[in-house]
Protein backbone atom coordinates (compact mmCIF):
# COMPACT_ATOMS: atom_id res chain seq x y z
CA UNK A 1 113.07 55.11 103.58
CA UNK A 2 113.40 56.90 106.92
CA UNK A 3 115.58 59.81 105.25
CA UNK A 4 112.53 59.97 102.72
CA UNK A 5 110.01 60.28 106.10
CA UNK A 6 112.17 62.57 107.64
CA UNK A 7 112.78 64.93 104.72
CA UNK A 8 109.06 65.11 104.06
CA UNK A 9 108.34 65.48 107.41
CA UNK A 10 110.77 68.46 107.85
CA UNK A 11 109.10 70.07 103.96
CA UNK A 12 106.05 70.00 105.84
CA UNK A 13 106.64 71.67 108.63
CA UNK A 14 108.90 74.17 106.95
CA UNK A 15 105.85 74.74 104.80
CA UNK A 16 103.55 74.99 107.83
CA UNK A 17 105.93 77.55 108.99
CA UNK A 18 105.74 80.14 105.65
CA UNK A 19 102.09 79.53 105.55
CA UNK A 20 102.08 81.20 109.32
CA UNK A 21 104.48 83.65 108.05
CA UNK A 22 102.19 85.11 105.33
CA UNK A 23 98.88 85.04 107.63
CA UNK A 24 100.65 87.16 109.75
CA UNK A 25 101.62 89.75 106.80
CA UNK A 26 97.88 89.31 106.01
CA UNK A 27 97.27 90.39 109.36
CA UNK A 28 99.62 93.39 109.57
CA UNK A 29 97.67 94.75 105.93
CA UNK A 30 94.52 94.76 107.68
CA UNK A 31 96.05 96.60 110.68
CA UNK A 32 97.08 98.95 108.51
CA UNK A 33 94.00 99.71 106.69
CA UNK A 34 92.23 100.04 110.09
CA UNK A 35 94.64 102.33 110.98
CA UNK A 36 93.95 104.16 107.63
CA UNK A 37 90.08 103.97 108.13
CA UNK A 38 90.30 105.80 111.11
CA UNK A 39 92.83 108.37 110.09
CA UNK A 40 91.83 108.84 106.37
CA UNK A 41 87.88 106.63 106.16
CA UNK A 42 89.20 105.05 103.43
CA UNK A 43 90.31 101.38 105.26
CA UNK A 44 88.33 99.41 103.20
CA UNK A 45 89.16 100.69 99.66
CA UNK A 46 92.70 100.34 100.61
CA UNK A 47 92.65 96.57 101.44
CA UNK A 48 90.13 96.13 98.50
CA UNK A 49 93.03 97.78 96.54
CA UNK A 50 95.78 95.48 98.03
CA UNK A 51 94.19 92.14 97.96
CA UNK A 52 93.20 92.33 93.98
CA UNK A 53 97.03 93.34 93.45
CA UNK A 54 99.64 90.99 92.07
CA UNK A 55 101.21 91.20 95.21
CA UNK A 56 97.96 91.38 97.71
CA UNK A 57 96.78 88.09 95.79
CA UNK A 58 100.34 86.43 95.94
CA UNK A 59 100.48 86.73 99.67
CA UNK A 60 96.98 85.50 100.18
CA UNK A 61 97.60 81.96 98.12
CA UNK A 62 100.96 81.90 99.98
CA UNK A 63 98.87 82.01 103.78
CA UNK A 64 96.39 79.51 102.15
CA UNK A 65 93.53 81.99 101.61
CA UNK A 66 91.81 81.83 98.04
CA UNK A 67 92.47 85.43 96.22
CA UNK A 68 88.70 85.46 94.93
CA UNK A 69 86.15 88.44 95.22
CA UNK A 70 84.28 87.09 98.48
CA UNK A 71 87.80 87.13 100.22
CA UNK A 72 87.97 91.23 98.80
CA UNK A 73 84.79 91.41 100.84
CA UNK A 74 85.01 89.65 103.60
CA UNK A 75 88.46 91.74 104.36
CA UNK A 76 86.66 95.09 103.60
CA UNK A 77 83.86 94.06 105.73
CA UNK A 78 86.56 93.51 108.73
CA UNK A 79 88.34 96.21 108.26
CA UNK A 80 84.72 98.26 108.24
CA UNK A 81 84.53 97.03 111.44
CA UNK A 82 87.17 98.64 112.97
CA UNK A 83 87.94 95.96 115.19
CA UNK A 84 92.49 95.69 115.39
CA UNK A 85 93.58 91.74 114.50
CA UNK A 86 94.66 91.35 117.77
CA UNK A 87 91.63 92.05 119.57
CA UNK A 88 89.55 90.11 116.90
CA UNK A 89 91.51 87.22 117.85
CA UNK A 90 91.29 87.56 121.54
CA UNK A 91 89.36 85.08 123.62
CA UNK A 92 88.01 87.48 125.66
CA UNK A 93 86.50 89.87 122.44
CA UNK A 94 85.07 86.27 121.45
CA UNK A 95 83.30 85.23 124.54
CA UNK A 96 82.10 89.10 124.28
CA UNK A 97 80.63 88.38 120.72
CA UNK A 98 79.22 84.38 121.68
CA UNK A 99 77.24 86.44 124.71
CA UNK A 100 75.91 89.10 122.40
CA UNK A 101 74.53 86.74 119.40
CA UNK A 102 73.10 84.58 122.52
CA UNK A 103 71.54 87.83 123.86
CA UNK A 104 70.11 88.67 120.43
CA UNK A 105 68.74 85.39 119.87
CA UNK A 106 66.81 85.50 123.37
């Protein structure tokens, strides 16, 4: 019974570890189409283009994201924004966005 724990324990955490895996190629894509919104202006055509491929859509279900139309938009919407992953993700660009709704709302 404790092999049986262990094993499923270890499954899970090796599946923990792929999900991470494929966020992060999720992450490089929309790098990329930032990059080729502000070279090119045409960032959020090319993630639109990606995510409704058989490929785009296989890497979103493998990071645990739902391949549906609102996900198309919600990644063209970021990448409209022209804001890199890494800065998105940043405490400090958060506390800078949590102070600016609060400002708005005053």
């Amino acid at each position: 019974m404790a092999d049986f724990v262990d094993s499923s324990a270890f499954n899970y955490e090796q599946g923990q570890r792929a999900r991470k895996l494929f966020a992060a190629v999720v992450l490089a894509a929309l790098d990329d189409a930032i990059a080729d919104d502000k070279k090119y202006g045409n960032g959020p055509e090319q993630i639109a283009r990606w995510a409704r491929s058989r490929d785009g859509r296989e890497v979103l279900s493998c990071a645990g994201i739902d391949p549906n139309e609102r996900v198309v938009n919600g990644l063209m919407d970021f990448v409209a924004q022209g804001v890199r992953t890494s800065v998105a993700l940043s405490r400090e660009e958060s506390e800078r966005r949590n102070a600016a709704q609060q400002a708005k709302a005053a």
